[in-house]
N, C-alpha and C. Protein backbone atom coordinates (compact mmCIF):
# COMPACT_ATOMS: atom_id res chain seq x y z
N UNK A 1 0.86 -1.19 0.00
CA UNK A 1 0.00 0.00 0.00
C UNK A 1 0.89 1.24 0.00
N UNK A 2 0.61 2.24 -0.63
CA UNK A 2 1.26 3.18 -1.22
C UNK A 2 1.03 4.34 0.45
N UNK A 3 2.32 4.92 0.95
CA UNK A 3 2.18 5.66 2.15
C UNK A 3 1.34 6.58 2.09
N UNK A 4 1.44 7.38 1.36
CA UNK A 4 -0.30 8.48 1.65
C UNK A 4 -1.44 7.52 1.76
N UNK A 5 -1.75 6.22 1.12
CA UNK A 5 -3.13 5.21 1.52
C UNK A 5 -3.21 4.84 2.82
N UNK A 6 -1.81 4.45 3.34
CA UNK A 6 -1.64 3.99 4.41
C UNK A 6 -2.13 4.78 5.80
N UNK A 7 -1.57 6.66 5.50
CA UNK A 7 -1.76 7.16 5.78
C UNK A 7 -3.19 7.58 5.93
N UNK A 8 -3.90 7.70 5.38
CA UNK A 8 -5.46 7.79 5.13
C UNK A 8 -6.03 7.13 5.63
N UNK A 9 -5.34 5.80 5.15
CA UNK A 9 -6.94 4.49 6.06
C UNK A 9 -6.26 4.98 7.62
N UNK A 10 -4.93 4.81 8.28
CA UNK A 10 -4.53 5.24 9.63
C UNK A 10 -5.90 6.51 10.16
N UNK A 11 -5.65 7.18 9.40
CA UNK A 11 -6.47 8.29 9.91
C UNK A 11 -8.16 8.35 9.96
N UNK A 12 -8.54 7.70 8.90
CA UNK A 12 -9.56 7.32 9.03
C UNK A 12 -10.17 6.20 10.19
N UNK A 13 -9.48 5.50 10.25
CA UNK A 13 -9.64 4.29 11.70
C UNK A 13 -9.78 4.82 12.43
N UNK A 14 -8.88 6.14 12.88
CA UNK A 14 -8.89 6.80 14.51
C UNK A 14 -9.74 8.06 14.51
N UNK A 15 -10.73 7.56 13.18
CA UNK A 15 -12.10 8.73 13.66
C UNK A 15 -11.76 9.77 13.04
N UNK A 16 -10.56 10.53 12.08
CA UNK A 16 -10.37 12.15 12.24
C UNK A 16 -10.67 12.37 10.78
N UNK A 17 -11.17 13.92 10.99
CA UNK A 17 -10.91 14.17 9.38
C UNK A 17 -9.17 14.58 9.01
N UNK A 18 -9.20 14.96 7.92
CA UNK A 18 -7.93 16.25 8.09
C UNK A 18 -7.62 16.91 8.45
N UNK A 19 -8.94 18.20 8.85
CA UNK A 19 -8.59 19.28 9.62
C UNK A 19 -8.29 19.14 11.15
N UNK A 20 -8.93 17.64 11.42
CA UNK A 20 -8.61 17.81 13.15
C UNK A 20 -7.24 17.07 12.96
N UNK A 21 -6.68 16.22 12.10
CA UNK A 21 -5.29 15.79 12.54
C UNK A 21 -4.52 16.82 11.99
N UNK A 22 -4.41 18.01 11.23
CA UNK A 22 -4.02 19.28 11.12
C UNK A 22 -3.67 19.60 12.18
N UNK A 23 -5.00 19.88 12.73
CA UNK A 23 -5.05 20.59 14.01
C UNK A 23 -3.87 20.21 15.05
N UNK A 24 -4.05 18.60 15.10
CA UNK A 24 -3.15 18.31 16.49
C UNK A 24 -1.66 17.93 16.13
N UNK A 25 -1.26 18.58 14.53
CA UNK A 25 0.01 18.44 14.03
C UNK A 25 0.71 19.81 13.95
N UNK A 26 -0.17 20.84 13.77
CA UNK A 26 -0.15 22.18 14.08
C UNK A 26 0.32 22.55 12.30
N UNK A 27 -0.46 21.96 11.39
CA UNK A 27 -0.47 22.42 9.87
C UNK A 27 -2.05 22.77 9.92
N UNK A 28 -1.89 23.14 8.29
CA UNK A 28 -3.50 23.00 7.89
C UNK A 28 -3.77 22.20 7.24
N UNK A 29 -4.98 22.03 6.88
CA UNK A 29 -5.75 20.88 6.19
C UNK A 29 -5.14 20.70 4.80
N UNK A 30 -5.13 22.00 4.08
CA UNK A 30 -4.59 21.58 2.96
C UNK A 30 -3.35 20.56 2.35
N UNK A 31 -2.42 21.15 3.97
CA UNK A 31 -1.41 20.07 3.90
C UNK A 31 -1.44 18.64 3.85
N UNK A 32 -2.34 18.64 5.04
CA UNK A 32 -2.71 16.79 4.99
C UNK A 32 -3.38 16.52 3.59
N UNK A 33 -3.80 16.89 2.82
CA UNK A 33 -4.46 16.63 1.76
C UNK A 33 -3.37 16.23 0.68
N UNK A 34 -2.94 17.40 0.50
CA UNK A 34 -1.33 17.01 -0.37
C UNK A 34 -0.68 15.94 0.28
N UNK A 35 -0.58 15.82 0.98
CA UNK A 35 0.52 14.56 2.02
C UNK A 35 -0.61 13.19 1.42
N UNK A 36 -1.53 13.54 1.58
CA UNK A 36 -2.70 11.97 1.75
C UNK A 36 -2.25 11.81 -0.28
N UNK A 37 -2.83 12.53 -0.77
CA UNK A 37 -2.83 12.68 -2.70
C UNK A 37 -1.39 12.16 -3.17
N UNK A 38 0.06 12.56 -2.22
CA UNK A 38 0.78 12.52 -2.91
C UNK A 38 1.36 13.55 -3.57
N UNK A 39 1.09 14.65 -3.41
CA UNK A 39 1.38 15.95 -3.88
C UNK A 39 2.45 16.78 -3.13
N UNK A 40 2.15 16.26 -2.00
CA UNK A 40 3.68 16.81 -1.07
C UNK A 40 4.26 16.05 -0.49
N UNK A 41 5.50 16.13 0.25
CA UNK A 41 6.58 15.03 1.56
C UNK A 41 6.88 16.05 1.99
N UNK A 42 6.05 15.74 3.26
CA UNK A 42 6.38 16.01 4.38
C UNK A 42 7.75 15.95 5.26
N UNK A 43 8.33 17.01 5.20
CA UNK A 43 9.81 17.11 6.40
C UNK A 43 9.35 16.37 7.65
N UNK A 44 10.72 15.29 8.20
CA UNK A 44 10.48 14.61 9.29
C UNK A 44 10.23 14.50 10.45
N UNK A 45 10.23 15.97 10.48
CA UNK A 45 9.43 16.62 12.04
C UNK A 45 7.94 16.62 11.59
N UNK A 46 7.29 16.65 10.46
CA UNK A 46 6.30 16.73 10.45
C UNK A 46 5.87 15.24 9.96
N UNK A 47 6.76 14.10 9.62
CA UNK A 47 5.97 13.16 9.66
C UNK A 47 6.04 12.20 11.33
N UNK A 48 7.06 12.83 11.89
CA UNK A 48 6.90 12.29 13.43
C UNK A 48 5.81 13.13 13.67
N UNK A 49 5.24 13.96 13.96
CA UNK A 49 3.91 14.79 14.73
C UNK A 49 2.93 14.05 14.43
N UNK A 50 2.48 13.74 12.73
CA UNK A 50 1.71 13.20 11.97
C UNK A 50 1.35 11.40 12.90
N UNK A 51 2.52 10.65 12.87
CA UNK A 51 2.60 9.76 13.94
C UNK A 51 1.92 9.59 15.16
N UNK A 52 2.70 10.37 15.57
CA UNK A 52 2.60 10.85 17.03
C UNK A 52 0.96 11.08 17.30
N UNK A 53 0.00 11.76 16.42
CA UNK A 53 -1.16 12.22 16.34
C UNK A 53 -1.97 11.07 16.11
N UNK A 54 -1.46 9.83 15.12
CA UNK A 54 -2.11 8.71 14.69
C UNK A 54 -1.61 7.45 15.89
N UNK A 55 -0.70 7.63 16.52
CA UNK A 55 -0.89 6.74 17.63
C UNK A 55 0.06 5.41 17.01
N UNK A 56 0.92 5.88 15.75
CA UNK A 56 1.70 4.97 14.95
C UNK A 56 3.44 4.89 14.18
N UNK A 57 3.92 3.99 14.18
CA UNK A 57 5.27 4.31 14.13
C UNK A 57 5.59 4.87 13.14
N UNK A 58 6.42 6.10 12.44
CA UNK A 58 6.61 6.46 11.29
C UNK A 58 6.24 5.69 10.20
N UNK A 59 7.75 4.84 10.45
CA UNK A 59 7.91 3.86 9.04
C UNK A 59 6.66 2.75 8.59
N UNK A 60 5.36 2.91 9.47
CA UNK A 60 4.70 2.47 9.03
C UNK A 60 3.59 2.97 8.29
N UNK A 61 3.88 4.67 8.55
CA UNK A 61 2.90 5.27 7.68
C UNK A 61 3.57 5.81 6.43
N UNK A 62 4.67 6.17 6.46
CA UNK A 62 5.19 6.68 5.19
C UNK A 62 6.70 5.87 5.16
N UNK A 63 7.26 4.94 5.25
CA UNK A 63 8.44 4.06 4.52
C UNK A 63 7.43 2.76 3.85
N UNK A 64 8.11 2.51 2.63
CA UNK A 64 8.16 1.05 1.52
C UNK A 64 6.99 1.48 0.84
């Protein structure tokens, strides 16, 4: 599964839209959107927060 999917279904499981895991990553929505599409990569402080927010280890939302 391709890491922005991974990322998505993660987020979707734990209930959130975008704007609230925005929220508790301290981006905006738009970002998570690009991050989820594939349109942006995220710097690694922001994919640890992203983590950190999903309750999951990096490399399992965005490595392979």
């Amino acid at each position: 599964m391709a890491a922005n999917n991974r990322l998505k279904a993660a987020r979707v499981l734990k209930g959130m839209t975008q704007l609230q895991l925005a929220e508790k990553v301290g981006t905006r929505e738009i970002e998570i959107s690009r991050i989820e599409t594939g349109r942006a990569n995220p710097d690694g402080e922001t994919k640890q927060r992203i983590a950190d927010a999903l309750q999951k280890p990096t490399f399992e939302l965005f490595n392979g």
